[in-house]
N, C-alpha and C. Protein backbone atom coordinates (compact mmCIF):
# COMPACT_ATOMS: atom_id res chain seq x y z
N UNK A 1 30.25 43.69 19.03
CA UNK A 1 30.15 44.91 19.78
C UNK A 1 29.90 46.06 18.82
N UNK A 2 29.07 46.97 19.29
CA UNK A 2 28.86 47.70 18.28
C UNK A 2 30.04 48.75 18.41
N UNK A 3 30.17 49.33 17.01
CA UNK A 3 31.44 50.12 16.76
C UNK A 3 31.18 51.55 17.38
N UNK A 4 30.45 52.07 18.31
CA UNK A 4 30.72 53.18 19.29
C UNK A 4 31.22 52.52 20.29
N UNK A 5 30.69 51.70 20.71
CA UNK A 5 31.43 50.76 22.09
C UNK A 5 32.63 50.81 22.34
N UNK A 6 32.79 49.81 20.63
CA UNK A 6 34.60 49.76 20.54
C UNK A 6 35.13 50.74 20.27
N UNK A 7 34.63 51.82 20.01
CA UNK A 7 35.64 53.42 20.42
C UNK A 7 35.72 53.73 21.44
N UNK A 8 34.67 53.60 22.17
CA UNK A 8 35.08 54.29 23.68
C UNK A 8 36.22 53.24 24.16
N UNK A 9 36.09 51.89 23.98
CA UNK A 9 36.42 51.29 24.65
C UNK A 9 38.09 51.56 24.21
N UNK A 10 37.97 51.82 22.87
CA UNK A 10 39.74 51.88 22.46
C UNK A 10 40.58 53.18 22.94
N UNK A 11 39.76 53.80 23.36
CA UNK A 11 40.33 54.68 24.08
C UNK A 11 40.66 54.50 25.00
N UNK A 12 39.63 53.64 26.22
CA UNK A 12 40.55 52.98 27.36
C UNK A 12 41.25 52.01 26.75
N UNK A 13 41.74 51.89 26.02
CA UNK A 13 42.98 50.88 25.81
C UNK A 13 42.37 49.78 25.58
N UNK A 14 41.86 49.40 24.19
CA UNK A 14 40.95 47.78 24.25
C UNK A 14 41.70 46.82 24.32
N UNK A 15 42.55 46.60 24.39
CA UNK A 15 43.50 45.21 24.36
C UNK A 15 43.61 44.76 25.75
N UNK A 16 43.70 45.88 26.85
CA UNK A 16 44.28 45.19 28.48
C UNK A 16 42.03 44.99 28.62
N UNK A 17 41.29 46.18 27.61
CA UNK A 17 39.70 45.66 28.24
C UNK A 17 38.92 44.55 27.49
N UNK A 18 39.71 44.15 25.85
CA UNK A 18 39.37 42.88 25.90
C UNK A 18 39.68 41.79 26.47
N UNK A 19 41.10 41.64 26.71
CA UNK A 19 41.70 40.68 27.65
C UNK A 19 40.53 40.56 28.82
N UNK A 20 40.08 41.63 29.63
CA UNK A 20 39.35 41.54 30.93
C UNK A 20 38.00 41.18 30.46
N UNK A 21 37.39 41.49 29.38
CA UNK A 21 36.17 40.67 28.85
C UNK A 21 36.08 39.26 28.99
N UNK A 22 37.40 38.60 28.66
CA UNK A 22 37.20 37.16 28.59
C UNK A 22 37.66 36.55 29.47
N UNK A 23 38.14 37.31 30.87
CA UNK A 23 38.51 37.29 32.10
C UNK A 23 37.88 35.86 33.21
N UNK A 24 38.14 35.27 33.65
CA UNK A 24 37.43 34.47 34.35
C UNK A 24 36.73 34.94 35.15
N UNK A 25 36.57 36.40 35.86
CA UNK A 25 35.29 36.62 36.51
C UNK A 25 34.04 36.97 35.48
N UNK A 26 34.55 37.03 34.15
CA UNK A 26 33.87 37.74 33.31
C UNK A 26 33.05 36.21 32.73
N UNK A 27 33.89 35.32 32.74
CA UNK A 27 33.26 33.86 32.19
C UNK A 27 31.98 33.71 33.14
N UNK A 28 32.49 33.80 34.79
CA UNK A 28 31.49 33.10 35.72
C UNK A 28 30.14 33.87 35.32
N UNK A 29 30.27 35.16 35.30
CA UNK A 29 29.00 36.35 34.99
C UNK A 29 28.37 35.93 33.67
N UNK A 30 29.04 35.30 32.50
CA UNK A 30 28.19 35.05 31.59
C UNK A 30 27.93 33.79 31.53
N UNK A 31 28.09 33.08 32.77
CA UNK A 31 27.57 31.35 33.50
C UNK A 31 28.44 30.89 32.43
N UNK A 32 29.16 30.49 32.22
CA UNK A 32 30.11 29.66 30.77
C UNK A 32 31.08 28.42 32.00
N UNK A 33 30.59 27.19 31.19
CA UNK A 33 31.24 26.55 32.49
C UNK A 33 32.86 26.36 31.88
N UNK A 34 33.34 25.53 32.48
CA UNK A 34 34.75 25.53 32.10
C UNK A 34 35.27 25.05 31.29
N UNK A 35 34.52 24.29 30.42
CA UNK A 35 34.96 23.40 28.94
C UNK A 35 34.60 24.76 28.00
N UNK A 36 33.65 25.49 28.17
CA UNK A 36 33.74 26.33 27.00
C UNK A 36 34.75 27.59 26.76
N UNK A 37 35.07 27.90 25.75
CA UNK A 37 35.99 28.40 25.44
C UNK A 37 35.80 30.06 25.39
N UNK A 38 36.13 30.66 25.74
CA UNK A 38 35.81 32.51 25.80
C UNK A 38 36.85 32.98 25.19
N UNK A 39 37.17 33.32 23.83
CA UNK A 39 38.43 34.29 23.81
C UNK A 39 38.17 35.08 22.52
N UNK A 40 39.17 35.60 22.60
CA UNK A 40 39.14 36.83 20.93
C UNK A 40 39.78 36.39 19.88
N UNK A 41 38.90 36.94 19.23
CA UNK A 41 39.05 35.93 17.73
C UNK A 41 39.80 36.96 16.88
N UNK A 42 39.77 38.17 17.43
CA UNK A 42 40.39 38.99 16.22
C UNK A 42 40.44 40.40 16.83
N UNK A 43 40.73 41.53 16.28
CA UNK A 43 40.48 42.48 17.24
C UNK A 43 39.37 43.21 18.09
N UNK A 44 38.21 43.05 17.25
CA UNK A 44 37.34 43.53 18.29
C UNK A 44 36.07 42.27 18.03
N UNK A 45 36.49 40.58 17.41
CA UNK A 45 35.91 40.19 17.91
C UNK A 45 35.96 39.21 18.65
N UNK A 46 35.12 38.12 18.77
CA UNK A 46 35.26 36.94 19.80
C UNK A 46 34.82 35.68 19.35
N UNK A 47 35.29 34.60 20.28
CA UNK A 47 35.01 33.20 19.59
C UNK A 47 34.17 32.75 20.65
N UNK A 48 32.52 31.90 20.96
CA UNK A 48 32.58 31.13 22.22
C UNK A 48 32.13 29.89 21.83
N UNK A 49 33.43 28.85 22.03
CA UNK A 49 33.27 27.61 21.77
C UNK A 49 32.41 26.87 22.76
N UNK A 50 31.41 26.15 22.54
CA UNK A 50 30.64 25.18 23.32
C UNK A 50 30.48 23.71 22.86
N UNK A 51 31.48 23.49 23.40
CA UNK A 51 31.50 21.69 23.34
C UNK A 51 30.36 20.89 24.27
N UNK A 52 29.87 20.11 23.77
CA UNK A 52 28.41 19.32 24.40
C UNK A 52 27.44 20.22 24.52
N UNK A 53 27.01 21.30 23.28
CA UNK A 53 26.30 22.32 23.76
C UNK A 53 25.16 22.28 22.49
N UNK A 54 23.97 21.80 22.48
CA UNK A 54 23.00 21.44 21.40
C UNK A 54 23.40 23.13 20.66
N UNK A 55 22.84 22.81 19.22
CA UNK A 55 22.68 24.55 18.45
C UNK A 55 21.96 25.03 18.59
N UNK A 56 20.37 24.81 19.36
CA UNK A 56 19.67 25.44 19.80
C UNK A 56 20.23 25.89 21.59
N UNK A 57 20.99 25.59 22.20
CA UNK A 57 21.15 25.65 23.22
C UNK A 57 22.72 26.75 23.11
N UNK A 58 23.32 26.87 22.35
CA UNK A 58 24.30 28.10 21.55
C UNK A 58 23.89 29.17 21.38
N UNK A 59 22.31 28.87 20.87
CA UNK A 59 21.56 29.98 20.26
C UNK A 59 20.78 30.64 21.42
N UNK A 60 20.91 30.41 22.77
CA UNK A 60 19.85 30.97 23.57
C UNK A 60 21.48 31.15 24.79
N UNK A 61 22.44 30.51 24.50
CA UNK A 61 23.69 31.27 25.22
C UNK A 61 23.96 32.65 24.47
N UNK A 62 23.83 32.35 23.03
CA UNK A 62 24.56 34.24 22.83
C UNK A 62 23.08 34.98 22.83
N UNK A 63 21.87 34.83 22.97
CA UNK A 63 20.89 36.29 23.65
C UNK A 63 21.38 35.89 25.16
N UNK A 64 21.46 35.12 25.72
CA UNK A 64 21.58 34.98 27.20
C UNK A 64 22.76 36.56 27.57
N UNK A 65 24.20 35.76 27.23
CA UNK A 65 25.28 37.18 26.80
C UNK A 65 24.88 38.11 26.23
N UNK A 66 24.26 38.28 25.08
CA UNK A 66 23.91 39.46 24.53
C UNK A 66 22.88 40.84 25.78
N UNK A 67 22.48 39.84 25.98
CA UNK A 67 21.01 40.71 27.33
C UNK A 67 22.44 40.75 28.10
N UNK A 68 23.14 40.10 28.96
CA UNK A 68 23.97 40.83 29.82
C UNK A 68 25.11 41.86 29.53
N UNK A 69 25.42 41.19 28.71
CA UNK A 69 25.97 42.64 27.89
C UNK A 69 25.66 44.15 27.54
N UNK A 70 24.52 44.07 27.18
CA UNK A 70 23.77 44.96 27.21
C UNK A 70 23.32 46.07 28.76
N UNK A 71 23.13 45.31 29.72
CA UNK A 71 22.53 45.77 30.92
C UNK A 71 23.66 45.64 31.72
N UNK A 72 24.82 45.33 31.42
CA UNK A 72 25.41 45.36 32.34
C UNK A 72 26.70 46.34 32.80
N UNK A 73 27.30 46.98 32.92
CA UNK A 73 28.28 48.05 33.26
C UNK A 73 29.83 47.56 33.82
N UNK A 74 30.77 47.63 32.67
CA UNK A 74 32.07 47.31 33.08
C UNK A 74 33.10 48.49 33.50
N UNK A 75 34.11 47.67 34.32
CA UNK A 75 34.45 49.02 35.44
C UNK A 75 35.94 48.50 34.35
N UNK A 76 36.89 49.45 33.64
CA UNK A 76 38.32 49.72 32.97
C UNK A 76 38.96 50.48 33.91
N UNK A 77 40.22 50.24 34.39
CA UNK A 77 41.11 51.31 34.91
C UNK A 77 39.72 51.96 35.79
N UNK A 78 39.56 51.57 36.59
CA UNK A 78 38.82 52.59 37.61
C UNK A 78 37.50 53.09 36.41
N UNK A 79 36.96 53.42 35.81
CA UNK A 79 36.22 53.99 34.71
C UNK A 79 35.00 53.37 34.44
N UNK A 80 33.94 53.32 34.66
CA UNK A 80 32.68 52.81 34.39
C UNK A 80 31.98 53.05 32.91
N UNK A 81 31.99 52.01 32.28
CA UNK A 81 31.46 52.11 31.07
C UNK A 81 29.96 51.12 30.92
N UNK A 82 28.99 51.97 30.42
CA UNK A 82 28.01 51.66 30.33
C UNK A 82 27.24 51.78 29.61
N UNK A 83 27.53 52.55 28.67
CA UNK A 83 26.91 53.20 27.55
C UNK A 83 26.60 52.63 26.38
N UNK A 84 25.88 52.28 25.77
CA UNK A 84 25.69 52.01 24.44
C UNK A 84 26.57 50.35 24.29
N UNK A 85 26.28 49.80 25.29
CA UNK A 85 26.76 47.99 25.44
C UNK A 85 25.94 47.32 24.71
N UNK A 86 26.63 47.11 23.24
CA UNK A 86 25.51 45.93 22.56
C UNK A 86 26.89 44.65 22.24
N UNK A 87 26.07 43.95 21.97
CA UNK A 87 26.47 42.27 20.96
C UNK A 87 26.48 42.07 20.08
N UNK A 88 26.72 41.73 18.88
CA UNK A 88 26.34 40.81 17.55
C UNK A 88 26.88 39.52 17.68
N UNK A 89 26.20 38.51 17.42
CA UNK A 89 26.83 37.03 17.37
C UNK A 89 25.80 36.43 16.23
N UNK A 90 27.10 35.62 15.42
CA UNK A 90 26.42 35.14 14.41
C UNK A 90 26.96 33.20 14.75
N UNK A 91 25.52 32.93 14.95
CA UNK A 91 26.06 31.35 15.40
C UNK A 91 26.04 30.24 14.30
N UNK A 92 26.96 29.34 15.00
CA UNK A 92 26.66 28.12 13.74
C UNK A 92 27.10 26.48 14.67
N UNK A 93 26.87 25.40 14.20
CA UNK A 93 27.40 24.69 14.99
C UNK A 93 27.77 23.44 14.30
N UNK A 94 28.51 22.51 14.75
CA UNK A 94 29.43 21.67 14.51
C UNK A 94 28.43 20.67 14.13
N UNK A 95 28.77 19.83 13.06
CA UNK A 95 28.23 18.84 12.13
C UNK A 95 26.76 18.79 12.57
N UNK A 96 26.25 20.09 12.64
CA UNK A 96 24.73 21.17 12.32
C UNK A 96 24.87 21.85 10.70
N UNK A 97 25.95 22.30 10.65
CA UNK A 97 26.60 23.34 9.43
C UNK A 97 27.83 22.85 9.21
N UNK A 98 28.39 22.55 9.88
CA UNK A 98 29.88 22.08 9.11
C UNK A 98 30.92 20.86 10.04
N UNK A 99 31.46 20.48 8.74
CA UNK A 99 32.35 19.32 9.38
C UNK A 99 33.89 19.88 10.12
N UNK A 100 34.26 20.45 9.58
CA UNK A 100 35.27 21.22 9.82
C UNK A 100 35.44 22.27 10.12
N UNK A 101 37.01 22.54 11.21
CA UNK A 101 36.78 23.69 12.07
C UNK A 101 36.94 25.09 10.95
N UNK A 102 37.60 24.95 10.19
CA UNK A 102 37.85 26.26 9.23
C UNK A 102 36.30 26.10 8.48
N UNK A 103 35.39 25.40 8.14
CA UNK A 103 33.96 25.66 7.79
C UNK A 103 32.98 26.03 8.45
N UNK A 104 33.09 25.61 9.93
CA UNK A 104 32.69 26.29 11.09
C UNK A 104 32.72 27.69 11.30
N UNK A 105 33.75 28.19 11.29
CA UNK A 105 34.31 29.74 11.66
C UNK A 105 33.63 30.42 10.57
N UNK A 106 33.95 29.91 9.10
CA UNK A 106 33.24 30.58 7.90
C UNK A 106 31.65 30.58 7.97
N UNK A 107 30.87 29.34 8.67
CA UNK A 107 29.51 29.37 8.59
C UNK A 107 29.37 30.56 9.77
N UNK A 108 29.85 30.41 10.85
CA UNK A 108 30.05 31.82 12.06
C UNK A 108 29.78 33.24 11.27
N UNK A 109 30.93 33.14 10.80
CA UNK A 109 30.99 34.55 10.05
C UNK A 109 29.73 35.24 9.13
N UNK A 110 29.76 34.35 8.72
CA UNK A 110 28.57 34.40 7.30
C UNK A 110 27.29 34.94 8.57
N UNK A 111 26.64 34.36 9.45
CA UNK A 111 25.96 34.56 10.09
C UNK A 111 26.05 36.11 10.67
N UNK A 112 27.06 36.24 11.17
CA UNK A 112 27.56 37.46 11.84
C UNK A 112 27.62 38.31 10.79
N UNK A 113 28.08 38.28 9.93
CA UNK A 113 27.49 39.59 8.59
C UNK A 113 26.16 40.01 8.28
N UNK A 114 25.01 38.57 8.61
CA UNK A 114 23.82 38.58 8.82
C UNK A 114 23.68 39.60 9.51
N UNK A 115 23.75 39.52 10.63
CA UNK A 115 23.13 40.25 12.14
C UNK A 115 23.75 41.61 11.35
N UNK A 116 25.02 41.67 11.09
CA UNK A 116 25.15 43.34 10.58
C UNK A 116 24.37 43.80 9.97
N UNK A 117 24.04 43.05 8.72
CA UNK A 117 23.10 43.93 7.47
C UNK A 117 21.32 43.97 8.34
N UNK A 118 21.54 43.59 9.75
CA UNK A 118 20.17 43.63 9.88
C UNK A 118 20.10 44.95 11.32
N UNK A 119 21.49 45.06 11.93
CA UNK A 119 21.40 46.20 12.58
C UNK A 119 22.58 45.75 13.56
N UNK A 120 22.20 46.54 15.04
CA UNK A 120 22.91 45.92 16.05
C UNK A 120 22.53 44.68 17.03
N UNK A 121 23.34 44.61 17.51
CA UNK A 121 22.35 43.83 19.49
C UNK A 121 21.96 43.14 19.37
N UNK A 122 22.09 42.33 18.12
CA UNK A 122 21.46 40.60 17.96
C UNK A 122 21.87 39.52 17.78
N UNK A 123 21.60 38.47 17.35
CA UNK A 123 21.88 37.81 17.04
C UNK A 123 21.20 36.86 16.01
N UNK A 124 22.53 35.62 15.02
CA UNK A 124 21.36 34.95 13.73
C UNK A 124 22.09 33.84 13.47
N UNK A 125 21.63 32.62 13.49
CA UNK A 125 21.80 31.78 13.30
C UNK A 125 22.36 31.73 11.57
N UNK A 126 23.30 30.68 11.40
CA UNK A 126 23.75 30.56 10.31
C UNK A 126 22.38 29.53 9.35
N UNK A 127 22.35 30.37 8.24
CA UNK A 127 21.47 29.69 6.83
C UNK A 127 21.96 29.33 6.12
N UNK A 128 22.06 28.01 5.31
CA UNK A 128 22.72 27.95 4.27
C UNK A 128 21.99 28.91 3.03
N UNK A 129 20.80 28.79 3.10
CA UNK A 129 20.21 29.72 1.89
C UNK A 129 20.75 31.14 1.84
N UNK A 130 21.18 32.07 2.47
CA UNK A 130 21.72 33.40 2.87
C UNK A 130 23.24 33.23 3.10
């Protein structure tokens, strides 16, 4: 999320509006069926686990989220926020990039620092070369 977002948003109180991000009406809206996993990984970010989910097929779920995210308008405490809704997701996937779950999260990350040094609202697959 980009870091104006997460100001406005911390002002409505981000903890009761991340909780509602990963909300089950919030799952159905970003089509996530019920084996995959939606939650927060940390404070302002997120984890989405996809079990039986190819890495090219990961990689076209977070623009899928990312575009709704973007266009879409969440209602906090009565409050409509709409403004400046972006994404970053940095993907990676399971014995694609790594055997293990703590090498996983690190190939994640690494990716997701990617997408920073390259701007907002995107997303990048994990490289080992980078």
């Amino acid at each position: 999320m980009h870091k104006r977002m997460f100001n406005l948003i911390k002002k409505l109180s981000s903890r009761a509006f991340f909780d509602e991000l990963t909300s089950l009406p919030n799952r159905r809206y970003f089509q996530l069926r019920l084996k995959e996993v939606f939650l927060r990984y940390g404070g302002e970010e997120f984890a989405i686990i996809l079990p039986q989910t190819s890495f090219r097929g990961a990689c076209l779920i977070a623009e899928k989220i990312r575009k709704s995210i973007e266009t879409r308008s969440f209602v906090h405490n009565g409050k409509i926020i709409n403004e400046d809704n972006t994404a970053s997701f940095g993907v990676a996937g399971f014995l694609v990039h790594a055997e293990y779950k703590n090498d996983l999260i690190e190939c994640a990350n690494r990716a997701l620092y990617k997408v920073k040094s390259l701007g907002k609202n995107c997303w990048a697959a994990y490289d080992s070369k980078n």
